[in-house]
N, C-alpha and C. Protein backbone atom coordinates (compact mmCIF):
# COMPACT_ATOMS: atom_id res chain seq x y z
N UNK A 1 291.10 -12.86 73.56
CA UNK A 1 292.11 -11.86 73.80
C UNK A 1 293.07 -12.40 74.85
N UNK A 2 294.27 -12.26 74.44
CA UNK A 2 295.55 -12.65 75.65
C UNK A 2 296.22 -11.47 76.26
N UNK A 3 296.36 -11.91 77.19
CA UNK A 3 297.69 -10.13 77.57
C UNK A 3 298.83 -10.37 78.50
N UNK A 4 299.29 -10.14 78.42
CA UNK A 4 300.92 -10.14 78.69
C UNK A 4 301.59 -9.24 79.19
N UNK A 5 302.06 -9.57 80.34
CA UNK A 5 303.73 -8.31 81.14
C UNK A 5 304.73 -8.72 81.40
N UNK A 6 305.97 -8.50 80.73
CA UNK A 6 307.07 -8.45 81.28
C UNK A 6 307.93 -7.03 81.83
N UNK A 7 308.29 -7.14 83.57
CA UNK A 7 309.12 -6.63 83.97
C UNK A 7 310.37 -6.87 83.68
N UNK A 8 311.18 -5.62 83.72
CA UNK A 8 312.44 -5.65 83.81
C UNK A 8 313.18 -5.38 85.44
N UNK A 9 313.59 -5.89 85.95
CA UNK A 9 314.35 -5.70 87.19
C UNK A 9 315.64 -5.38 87.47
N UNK A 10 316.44 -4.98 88.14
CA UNK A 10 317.68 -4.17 88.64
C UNK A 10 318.01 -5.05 89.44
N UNK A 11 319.72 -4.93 89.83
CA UNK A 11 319.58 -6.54 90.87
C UNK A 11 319.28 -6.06 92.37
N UNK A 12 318.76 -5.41 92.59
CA UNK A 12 317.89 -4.68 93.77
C UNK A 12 316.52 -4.86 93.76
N UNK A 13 315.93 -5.50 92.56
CA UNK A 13 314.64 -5.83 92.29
C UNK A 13 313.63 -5.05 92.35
N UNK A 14 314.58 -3.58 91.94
CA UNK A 14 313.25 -1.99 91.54
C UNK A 14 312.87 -2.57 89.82
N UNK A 15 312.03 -2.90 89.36
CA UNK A 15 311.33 -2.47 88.19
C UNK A 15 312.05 -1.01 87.24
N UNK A 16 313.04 -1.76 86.65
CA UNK A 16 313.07 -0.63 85.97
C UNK A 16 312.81 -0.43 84.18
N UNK A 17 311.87 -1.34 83.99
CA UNK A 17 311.04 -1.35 82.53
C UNK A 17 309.57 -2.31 82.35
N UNK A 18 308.99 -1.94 82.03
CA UNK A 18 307.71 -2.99 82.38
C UNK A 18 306.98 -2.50 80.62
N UNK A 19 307.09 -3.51 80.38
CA UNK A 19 306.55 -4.20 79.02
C UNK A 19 305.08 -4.96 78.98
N UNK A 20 304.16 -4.38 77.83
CA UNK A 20 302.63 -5.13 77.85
C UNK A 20 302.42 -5.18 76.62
N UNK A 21 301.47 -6.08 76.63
CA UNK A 21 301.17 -6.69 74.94
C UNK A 21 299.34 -7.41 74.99
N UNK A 22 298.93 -6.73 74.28
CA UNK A 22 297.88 -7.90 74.30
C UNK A 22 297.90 -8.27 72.53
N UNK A 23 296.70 -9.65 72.64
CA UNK A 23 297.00 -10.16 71.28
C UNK A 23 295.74 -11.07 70.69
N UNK A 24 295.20 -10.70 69.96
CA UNK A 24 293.78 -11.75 69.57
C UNK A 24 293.87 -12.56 68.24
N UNK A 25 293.55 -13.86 68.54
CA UNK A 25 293.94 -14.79 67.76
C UNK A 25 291.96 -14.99 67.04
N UNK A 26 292.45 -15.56 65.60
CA UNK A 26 290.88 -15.64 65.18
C UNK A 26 290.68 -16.97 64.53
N UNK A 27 289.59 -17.70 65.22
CA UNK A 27 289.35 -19.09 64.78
C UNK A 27 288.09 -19.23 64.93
N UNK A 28 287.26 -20.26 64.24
CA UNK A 28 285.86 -20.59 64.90
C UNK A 28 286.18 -21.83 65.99
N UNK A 29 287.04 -22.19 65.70
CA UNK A 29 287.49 -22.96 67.24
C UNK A 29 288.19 -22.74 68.40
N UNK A 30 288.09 -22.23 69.29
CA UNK A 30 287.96 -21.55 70.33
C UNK A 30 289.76 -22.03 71.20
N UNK A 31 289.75 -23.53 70.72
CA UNK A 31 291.34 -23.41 71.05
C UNK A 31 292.14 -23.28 70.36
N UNK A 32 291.78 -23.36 69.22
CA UNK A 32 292.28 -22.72 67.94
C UNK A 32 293.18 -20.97 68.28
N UNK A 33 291.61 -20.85 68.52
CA UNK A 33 291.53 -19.16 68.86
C UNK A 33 293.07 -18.81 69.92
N UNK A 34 292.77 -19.51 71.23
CA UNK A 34 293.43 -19.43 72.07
C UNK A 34 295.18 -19.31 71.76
N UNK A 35 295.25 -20.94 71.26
CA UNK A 35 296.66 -21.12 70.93
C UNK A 35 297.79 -19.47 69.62
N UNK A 36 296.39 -19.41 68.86
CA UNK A 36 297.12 -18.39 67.89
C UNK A 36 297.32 -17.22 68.80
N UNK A 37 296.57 -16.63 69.47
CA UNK A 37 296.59 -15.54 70.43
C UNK A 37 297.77 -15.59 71.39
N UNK A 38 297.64 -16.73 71.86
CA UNK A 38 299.22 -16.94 73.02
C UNK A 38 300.56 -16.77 72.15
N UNK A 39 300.88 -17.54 70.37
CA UNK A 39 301.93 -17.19 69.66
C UNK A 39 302.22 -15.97 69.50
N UNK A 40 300.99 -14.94 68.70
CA UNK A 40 301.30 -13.64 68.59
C UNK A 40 301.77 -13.09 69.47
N UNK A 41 301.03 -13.37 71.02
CA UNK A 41 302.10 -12.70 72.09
C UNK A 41 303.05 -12.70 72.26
N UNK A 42 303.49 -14.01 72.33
CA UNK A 42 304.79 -14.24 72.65
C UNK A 42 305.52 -13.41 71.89
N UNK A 43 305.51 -14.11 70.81
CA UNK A 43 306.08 -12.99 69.78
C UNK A 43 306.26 -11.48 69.71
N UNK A 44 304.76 -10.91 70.39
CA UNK A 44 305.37 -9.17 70.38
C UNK A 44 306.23 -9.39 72.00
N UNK A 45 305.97 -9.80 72.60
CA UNK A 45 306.82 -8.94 73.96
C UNK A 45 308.09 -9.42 73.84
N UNK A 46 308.04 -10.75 72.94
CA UNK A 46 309.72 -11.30 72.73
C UNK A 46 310.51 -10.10 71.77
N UNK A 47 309.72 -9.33 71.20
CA UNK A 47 310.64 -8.39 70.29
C UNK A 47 310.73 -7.31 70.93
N UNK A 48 309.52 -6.74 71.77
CA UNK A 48 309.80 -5.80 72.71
C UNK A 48 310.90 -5.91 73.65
N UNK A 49 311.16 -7.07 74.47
CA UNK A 49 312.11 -7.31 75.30
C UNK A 49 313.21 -7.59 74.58
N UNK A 50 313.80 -7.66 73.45
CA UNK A 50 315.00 -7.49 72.47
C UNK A 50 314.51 -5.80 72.37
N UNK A 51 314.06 -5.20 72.33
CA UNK A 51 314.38 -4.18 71.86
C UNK A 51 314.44 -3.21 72.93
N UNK A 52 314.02 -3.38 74.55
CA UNK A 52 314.35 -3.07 75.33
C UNK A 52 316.00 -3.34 76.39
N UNK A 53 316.15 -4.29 75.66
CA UNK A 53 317.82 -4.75 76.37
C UNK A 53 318.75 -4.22 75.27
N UNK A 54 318.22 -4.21 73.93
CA UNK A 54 319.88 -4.11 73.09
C UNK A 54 319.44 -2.63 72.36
């Protein structure tokens, strides 16, 4: 399992959106496992954070 936060900041540096994701990748090889788990993340908070700015 991976998990993931991105803040959003103000240029005053209040938090004003905070974004989370977790993500489980499935392999019998364990970095296998790892690496697919880190893509899927990326991937959701990268669409979350497009869909939080536009």
């Amino acid at each position: 399992m991976t998990e993931g936060d991105i803040w959003i900041k103000d240029e005053v540096g209040r938090v004003v959106r905070a974004l989370q994701a977790k993500a489980k990748g499935t392999s019998t090889d364990p970095g296998e496992s790892r690496s697919r788990s880190i893509r899927k993340l990326s991937g959701q908070l990268g669409k979350a954070l497009l869909e939080a700015l536009f």
